[in-house]
C-alpha atoms as a PDB file:
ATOM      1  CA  UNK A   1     -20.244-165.077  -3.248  1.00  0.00           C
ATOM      2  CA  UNK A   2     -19.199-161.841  -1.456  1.00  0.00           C
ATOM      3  CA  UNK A   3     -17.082-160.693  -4.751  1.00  0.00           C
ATOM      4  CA  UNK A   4     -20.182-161.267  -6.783  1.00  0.00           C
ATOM      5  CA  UNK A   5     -22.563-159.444  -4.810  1.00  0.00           C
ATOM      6  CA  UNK A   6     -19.885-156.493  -4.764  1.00  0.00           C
ATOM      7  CA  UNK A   7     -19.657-156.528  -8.281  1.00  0.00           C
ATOM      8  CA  UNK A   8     -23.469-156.884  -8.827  1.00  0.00           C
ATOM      9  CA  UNK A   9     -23.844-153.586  -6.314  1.00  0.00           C
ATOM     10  CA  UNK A  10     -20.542-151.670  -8.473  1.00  0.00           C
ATOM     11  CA  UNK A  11     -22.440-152.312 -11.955  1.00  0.00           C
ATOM     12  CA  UNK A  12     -25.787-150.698 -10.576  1.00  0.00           C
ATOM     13  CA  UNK A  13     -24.035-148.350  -9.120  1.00  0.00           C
ATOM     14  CA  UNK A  14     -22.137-147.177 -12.247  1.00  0.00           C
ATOM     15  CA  UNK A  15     -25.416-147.582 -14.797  1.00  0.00           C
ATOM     16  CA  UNK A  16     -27.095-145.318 -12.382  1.00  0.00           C
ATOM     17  CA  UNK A  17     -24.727-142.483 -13.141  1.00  0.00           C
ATOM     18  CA  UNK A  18     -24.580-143.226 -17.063  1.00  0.00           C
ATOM     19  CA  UNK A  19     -28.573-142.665 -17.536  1.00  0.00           C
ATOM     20  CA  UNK A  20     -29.171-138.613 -16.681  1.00  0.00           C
ATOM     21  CA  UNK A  21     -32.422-137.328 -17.298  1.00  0.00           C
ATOM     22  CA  UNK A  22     -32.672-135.710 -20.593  1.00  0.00           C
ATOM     23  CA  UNK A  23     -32.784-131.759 -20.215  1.00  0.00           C
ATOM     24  CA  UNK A  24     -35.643-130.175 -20.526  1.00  0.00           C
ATOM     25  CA  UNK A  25     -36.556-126.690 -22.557  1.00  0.00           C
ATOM     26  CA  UNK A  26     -39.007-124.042 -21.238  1.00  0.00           C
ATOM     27  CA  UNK A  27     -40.332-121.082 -22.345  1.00  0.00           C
ATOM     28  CA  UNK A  28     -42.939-119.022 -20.758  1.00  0.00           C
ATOM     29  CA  UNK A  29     -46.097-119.240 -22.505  1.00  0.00           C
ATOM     30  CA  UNK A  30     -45.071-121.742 -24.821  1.00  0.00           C
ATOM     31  CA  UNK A  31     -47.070-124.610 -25.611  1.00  0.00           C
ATOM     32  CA  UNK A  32     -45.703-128.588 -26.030  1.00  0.00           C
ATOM     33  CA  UNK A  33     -46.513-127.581 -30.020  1.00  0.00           C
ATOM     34  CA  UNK A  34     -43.782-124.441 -29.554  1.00  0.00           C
ATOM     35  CA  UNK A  35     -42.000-126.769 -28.602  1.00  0.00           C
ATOM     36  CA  UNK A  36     -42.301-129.024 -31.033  1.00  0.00           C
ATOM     37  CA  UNK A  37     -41.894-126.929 -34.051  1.00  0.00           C
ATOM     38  CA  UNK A  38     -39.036-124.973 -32.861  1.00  0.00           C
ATOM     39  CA  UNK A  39     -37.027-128.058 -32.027  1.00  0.00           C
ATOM     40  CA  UNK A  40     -37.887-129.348 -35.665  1.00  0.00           C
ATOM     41  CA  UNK A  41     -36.623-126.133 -37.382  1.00  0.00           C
ATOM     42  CA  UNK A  42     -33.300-125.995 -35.102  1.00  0.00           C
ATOM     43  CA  UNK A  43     -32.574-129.331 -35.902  1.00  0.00           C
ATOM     44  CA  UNK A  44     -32.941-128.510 -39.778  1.00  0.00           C
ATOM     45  CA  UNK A  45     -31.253-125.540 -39.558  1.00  0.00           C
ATOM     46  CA  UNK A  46     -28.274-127.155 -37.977  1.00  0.00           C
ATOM     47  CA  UNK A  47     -28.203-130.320 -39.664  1.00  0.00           C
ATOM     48  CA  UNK A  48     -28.393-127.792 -42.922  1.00  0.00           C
ATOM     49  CA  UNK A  49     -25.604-125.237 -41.741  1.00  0.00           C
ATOM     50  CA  UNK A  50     -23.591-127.909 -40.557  1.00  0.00           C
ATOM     51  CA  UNK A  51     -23.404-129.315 -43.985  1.00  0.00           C
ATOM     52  CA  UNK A  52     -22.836-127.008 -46.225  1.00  0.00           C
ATOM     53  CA  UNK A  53     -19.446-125.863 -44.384  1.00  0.00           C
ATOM     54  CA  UNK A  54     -16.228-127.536 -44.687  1.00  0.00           C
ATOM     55  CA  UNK A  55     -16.060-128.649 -40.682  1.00  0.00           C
ATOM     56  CA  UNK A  56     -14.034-131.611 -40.541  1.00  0.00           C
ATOM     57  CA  UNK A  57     -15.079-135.154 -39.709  1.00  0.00           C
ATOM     58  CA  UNK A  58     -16.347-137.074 -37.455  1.00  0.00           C
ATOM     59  CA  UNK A  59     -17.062-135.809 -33.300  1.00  0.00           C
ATOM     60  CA  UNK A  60     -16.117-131.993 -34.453  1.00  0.00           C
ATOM     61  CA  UNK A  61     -19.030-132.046 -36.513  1.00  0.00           C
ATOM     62  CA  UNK A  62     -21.125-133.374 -34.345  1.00  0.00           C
ATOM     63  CA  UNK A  63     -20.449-130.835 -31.935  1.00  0.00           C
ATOM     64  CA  UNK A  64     -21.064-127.887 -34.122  1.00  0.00           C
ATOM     65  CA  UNK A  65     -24.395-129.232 -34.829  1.00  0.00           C
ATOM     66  CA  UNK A  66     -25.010-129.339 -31.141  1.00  0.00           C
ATOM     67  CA  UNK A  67     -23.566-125.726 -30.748  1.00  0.00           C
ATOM     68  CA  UNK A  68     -26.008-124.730 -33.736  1.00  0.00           C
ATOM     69  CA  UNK A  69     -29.028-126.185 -32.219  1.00  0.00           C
ATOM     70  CA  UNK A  70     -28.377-124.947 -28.647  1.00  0.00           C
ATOM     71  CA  UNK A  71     -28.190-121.570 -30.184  1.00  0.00           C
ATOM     72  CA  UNK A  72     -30.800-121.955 -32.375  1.00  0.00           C
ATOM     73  CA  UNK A  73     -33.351-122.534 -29.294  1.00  0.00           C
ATOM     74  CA  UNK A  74     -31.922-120.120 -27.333  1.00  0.00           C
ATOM     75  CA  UNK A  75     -32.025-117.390 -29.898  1.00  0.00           C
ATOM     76  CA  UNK A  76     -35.806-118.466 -29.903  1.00  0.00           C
ATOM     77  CA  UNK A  77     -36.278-117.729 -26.553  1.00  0.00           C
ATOM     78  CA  UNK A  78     -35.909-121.573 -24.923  1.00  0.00           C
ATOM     79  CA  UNK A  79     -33.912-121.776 -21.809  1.00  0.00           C
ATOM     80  CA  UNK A  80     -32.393-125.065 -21.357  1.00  0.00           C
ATOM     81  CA  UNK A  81     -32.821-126.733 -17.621  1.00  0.00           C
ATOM     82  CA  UNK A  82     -31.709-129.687 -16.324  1.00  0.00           C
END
């Protein structure tokens, strides 16, 4: 009983850490429809550049996407917080 309860108390303890809060973007003076359409036109713009280059496969390109879209809302004037 002692071993289940420590196990029970481990696995909560563990999904805690695995679910972060997402970060958040802000930008003074923007408005949750900045937001919005920025975030939709990085994502293109990513997804797009990311595709037409010769990358490689699989996590590497996944990355650059991510590298393109942080840079994308930055160069917009978002600052990412956490």
């Amino acid at each position: 009983m002692r071993l289940e309860i420590v196990i029970v108390v481990a696995a909560l303890g563990l999904a805690g850490c695995a679910t972060s809060p997402e970060p958040t973007w802000v930008k003074r003076g923007a408005t949750e429809a900045d937001y919005r359409q920025d975030d939709s036109w990085c994502r293109r713009e990513a997804t797009e550049t990311e595709t037409r280059g010769t990358v490689g496969i699989g996590a590497g390109r996944l990355a650059l996407n991510q590298e393109l879209y942080l840079a994308c809302m930055r160069g917009r004037g978002w600052t990412r917080r956490q």
